[in-house]
PDB file of N, CA and C in Angstrom:
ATOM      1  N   UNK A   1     -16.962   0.468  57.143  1.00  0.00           N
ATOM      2  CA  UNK A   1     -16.132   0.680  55.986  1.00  0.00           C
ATOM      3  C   UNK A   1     -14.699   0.928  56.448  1.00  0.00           C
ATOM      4  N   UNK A   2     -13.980   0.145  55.939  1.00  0.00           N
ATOM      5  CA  UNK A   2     -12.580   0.593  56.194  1.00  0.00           C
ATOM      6  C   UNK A   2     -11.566   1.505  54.918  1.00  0.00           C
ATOM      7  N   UNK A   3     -10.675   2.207  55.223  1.00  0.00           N
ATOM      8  CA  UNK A   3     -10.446   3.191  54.112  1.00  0.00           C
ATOM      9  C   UNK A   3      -8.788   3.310  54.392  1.00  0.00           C
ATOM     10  N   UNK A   4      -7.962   3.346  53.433  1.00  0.00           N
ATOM     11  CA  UNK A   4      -6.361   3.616  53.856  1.00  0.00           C
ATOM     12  C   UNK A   4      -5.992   4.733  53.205  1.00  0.00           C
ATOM     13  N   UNK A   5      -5.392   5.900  53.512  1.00  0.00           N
ATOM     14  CA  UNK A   5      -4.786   6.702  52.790  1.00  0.00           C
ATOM     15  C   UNK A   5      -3.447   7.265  54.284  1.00  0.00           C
ATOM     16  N   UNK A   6      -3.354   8.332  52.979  1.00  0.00           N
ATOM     17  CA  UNK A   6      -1.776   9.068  53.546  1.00  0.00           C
ATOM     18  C   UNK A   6      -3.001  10.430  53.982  1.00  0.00           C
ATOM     19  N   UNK A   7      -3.926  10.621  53.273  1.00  0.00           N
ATOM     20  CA  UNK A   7      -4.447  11.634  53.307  1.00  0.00           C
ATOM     21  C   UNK A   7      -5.093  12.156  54.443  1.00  0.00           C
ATOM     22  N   UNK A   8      -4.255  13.002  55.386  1.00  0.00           N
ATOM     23  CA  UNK A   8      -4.376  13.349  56.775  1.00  0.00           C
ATOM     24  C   UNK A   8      -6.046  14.062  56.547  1.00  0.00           C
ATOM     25  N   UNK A   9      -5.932  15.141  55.851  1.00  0.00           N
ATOM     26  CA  UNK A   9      -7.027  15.601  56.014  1.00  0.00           C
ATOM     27  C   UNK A   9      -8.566  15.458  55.645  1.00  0.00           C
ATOM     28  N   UNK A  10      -8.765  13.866  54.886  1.00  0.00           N
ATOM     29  CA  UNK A  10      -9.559  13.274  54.297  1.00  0.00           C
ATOM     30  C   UNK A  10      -9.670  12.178  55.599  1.00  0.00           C
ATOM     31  N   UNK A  11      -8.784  12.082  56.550  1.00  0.00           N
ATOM     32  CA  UNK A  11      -9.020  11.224  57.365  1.00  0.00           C
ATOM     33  C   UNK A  11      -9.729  11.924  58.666  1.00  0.00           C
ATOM     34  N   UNK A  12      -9.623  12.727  58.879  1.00  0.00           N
ATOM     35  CA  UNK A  12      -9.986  13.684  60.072  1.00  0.00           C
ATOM     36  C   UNK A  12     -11.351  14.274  59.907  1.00  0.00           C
ATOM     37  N   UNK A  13     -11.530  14.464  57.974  1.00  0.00           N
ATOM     38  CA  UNK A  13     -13.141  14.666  58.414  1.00  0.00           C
ATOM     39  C   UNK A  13     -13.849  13.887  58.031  1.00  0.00           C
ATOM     40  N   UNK A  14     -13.669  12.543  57.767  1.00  0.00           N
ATOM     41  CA  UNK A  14     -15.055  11.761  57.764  1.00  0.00           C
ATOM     42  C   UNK A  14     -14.459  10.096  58.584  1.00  0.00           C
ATOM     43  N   UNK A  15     -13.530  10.268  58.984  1.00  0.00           N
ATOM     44  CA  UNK A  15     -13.102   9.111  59.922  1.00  0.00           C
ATOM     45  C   UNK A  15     -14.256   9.376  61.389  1.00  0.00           C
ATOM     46  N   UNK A  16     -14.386   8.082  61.865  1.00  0.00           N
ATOM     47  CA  UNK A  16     -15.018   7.919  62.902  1.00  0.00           C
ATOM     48  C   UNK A  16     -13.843   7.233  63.671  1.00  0.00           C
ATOM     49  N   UNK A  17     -12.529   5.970  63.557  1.00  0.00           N
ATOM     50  CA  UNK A  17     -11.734   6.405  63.946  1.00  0.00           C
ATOM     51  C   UNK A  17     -10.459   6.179  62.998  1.00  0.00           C
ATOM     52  N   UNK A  18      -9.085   6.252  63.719  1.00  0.00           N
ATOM     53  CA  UNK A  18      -7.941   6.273  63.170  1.00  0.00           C
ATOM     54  C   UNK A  18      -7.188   4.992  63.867  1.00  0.00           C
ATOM     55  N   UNK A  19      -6.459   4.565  62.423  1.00  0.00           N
ATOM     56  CA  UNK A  19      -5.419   3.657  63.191  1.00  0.00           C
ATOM     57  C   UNK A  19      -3.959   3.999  62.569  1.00  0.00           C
ATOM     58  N   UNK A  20      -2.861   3.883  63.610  1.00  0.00           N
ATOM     59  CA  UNK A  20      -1.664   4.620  62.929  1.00  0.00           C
ATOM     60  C   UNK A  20      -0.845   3.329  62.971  1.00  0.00           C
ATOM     61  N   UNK A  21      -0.318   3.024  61.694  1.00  0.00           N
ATOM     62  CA  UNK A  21       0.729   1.633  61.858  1.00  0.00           C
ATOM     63  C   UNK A  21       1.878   1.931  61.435  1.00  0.00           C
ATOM     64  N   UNK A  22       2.965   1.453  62.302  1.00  0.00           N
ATOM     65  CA  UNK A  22       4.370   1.514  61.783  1.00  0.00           C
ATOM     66  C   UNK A  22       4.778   0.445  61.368  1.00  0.00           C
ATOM     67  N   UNK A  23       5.413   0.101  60.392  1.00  0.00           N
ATOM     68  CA  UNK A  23       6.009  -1.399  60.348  1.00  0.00           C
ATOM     69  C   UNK A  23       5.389  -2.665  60.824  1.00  0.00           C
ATOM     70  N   UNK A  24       4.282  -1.934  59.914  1.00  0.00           N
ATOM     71  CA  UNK A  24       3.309  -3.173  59.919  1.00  0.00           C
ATOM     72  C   UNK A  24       2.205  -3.483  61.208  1.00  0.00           C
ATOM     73  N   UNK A  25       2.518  -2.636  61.934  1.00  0.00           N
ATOM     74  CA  UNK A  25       1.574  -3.082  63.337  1.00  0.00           C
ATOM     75  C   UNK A  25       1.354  -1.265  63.558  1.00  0.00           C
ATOM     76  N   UNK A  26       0.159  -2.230  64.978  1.00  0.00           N
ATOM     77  CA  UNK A  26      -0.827  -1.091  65.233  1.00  0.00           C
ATOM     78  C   UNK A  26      -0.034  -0.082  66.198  1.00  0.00           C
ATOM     79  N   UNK A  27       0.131   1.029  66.143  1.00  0.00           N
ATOM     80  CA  UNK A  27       0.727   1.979  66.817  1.00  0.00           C
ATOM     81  C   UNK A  27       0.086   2.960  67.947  1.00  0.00           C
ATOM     82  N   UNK A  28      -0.887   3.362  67.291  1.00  0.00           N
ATOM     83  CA  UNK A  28      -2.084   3.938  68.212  1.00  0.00           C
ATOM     84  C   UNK A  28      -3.612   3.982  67.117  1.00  0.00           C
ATOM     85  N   UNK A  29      -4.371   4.048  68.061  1.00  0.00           N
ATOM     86  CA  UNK A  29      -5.809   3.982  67.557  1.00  0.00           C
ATOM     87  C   UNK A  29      -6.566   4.943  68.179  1.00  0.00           C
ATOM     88  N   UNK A  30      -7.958   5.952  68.064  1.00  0.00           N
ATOM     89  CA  UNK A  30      -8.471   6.588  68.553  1.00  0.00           C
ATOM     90  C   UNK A  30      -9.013   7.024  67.788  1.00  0.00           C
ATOM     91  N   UNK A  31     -10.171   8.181  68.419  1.00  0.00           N
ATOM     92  CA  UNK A  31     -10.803   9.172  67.623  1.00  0.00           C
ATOM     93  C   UNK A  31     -10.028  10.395  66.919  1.00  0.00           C
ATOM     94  N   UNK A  32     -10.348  10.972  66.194  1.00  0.00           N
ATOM     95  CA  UNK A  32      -9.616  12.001  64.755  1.00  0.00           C
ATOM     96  C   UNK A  32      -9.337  12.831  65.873  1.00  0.00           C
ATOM     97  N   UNK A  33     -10.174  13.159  66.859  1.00  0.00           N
ATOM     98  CA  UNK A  33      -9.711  14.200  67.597  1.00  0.00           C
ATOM     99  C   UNK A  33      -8.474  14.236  68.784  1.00  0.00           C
ATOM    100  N   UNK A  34      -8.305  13.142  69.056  1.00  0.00           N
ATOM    101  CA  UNK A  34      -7.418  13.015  70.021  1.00  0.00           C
ATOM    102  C   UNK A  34      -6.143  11.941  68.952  1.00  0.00           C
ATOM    103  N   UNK A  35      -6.310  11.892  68.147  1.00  0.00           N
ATOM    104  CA  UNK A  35      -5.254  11.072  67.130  1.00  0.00           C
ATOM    105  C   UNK A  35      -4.681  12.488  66.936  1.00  0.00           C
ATOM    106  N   UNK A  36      -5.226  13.189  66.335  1.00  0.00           N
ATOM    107  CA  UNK A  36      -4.416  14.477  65.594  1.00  0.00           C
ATOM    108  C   UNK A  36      -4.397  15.724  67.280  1.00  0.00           C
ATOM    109  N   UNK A  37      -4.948  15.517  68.232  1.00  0.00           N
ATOM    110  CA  UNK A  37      -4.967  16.510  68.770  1.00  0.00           C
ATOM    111  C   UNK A  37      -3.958  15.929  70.386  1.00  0.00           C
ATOM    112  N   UNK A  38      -4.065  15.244  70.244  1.00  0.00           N
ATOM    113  CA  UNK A  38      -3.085  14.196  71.484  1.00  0.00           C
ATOM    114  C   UNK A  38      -2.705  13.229  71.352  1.00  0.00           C
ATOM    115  N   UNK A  39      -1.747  13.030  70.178  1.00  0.00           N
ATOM    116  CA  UNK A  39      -0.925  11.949  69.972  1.00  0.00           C
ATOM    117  C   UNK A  39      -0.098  11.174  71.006  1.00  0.00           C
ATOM    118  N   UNK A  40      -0.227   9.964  70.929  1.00  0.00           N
ATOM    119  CA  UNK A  40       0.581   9.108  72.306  1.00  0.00           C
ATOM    120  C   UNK A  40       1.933   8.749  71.975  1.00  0.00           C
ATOM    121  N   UNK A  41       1.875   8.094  70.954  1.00  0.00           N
ATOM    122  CA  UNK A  41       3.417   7.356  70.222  1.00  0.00           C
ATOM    123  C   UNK A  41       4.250   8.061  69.722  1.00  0.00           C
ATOM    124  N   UNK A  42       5.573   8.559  69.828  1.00  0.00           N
ATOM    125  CA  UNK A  42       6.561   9.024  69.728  1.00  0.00           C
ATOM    126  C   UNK A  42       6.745   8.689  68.322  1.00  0.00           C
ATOM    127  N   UNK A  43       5.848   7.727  67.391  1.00  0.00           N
ATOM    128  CA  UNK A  43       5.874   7.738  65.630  1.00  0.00           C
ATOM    129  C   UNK A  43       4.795   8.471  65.504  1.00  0.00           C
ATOM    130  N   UNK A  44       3.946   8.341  65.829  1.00  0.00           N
ATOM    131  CA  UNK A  44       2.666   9.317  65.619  1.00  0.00           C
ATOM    132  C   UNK A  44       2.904  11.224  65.730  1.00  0.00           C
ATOM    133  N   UNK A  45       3.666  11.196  66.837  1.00  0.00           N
ATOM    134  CA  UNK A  45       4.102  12.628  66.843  1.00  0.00           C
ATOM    135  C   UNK A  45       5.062  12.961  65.686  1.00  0.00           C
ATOM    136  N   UNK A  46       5.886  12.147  65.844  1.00  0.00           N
ATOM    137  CA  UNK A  46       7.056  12.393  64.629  1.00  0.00           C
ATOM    138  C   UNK A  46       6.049  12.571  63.195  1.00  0.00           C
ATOM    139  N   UNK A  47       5.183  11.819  63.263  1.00  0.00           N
ATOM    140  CA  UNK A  47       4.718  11.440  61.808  1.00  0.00           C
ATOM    141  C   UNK A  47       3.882  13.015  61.785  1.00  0.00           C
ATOM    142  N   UNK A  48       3.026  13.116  62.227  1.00  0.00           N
ATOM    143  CA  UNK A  48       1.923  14.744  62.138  1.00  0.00           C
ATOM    144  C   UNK A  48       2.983  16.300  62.279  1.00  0.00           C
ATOM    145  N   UNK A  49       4.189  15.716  63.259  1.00  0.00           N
ATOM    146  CA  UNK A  49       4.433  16.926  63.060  1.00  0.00           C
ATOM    147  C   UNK A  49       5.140  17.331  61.708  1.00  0.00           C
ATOM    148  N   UNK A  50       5.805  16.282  61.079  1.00  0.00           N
ATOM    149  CA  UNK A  50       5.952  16.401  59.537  1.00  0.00           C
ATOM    150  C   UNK A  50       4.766  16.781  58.627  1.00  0.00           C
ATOM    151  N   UNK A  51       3.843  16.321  58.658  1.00  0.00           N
ATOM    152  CA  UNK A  51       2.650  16.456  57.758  1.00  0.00           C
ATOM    153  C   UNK A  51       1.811  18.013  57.902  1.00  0.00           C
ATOM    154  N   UNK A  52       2.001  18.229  59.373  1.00  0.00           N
ATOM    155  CA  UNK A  52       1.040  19.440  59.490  1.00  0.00           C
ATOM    156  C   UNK A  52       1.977  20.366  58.995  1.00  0.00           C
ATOM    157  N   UNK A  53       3.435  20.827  59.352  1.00  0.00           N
ATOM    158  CA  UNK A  53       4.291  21.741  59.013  1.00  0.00           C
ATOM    159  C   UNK A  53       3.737  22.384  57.890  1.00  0.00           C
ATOM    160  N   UNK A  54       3.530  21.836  56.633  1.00  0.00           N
ATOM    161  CA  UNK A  54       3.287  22.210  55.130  1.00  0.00           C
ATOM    162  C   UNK A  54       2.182  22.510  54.996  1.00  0.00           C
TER     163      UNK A  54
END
């Protein structure tokens, strides 16, 4: 099943994995745990550390 949202925390608990796209392409991919817990891409960081703040 594939699924799209903004919704960080709907993605983390029932994702098996994550894909993060910027501008149209694939940015990083992985498991919920190392997507949200060891981000690689310098958009990916930018992007969570906005989202988790709130």
């Amino acid at each position: 099943m594939v699924c799209v949202t903004h919704e960080m925390g709907f993605a983390r608990a029932v994702a098996d994995r994550v894909i993060f796209m910027d501008a149209g392409q694939i940015v990083e991919e992985g498991t919920p745990d190392g997507f949200f817990g060891h981000p690689r891409h310098d958009r990916t960081k930018l992007f969570l550390s906005q989202i988790l703040k709130h």
